[in-house]
Protein backbone atom coordinates (compact mmCIF):
# COMPACT_ATOMS: atom_id res chain seq x y z
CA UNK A 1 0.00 0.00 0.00
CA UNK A 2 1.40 3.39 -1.19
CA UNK A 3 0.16 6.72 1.50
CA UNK A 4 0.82 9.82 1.16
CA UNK A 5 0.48 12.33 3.39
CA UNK A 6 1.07 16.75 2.61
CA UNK A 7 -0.74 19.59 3.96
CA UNK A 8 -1.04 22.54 1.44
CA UNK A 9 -2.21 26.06 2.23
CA UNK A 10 -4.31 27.98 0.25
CA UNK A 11 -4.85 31.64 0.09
CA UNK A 12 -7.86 33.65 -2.12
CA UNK A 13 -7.91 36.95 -3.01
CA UNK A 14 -10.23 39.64 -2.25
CA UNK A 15 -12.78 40.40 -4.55
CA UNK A 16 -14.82 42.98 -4.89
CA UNK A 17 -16.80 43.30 -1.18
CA UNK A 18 -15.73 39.88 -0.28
CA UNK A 19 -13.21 39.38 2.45
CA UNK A 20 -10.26 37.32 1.40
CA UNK A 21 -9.83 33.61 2.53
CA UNK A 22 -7.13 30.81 3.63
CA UNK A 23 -7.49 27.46 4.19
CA UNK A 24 -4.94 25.20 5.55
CA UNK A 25 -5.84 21.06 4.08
CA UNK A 26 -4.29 18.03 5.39
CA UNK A 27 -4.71 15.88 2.26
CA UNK A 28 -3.93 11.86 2.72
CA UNK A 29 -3.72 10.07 -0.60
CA UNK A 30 -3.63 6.54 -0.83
CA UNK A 31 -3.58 3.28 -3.01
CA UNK A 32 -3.68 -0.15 -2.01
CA UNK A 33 -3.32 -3.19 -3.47
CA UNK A 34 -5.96 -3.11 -6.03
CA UNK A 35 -4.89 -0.40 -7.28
CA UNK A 36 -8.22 1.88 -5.41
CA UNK A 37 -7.05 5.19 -4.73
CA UNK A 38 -8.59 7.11 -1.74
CA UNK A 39 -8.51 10.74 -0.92
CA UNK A 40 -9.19 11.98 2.05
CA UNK A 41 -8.74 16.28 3.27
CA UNK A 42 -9.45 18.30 6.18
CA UNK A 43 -8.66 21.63 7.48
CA UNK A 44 -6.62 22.28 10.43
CA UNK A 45 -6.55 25.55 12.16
CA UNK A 46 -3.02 25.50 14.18
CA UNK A 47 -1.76 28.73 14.52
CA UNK A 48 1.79 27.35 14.08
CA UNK A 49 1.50 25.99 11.38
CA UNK A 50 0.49 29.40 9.17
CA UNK A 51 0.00 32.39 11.21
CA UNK A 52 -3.90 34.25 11.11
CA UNK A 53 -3.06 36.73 8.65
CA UNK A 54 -5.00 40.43 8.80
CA UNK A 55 -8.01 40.98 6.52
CA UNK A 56 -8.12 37.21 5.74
CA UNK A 57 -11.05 34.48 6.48
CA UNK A 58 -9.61 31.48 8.20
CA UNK A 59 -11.72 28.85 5.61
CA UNK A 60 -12.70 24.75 7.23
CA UNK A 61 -13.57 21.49 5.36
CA UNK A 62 -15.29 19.61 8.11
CA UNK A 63 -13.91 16.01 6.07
CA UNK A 64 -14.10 15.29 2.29
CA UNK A 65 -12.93 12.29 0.30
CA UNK A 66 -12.68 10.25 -2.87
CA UNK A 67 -12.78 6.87 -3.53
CA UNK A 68 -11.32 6.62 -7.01
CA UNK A 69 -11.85 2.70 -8.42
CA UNK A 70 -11.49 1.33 -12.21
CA UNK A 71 -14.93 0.34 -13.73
CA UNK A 72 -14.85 -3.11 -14.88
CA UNK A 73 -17.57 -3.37 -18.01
C-alpha cells in the first residue's frame, strides 16, 4: 500500500466586497493493493502551522474524500 500524506495552504484573493480567505488542508492520498485510490482532506486551524493573517477568512472542510476505483464493463 502506497500513503501519502502533505498539507497545502491555500490563500484567495479579495474580490470585490468579499473578504479574502485561507485554508490550511491536510490531504492523505492513498492506493492499495488493487490499485483503489482514496482521498481523504481536512482543514486544520493550528496557529503554528500558518499564522492568522490580517483581513483574511480562516476557511474549514469539516472532512471530504474520494474513492477513485477502475470500472470493470
Amino acid at each position: 500500500m502506497n500513503d501519502f500524506i502533505w498539507i497545502n495552504y491555500t490563500r484567495i484573493k479579495r474580490v470585490a466586497v468579499i473578504s479574502g480567505r485561507d485554508a490550511i488542508i491536510v490531504v492523505n492520498f492513498t492506493v492499495n493493493e488493487d490499485g483503489v485510490i482514496y482521498i481523504v482532506c481536512f482543514s486544520d486551524e493550528r496557529e503554528d502551522l500558518v499564522p492568522l493573517q490580517p483581513g483574511l477568512v480562516r476557511g474549514g472542510l469539516p472532512i471530504g474524500g474520494f474513492k477513485i476505483e477502475h470500472i470493470k464493463n
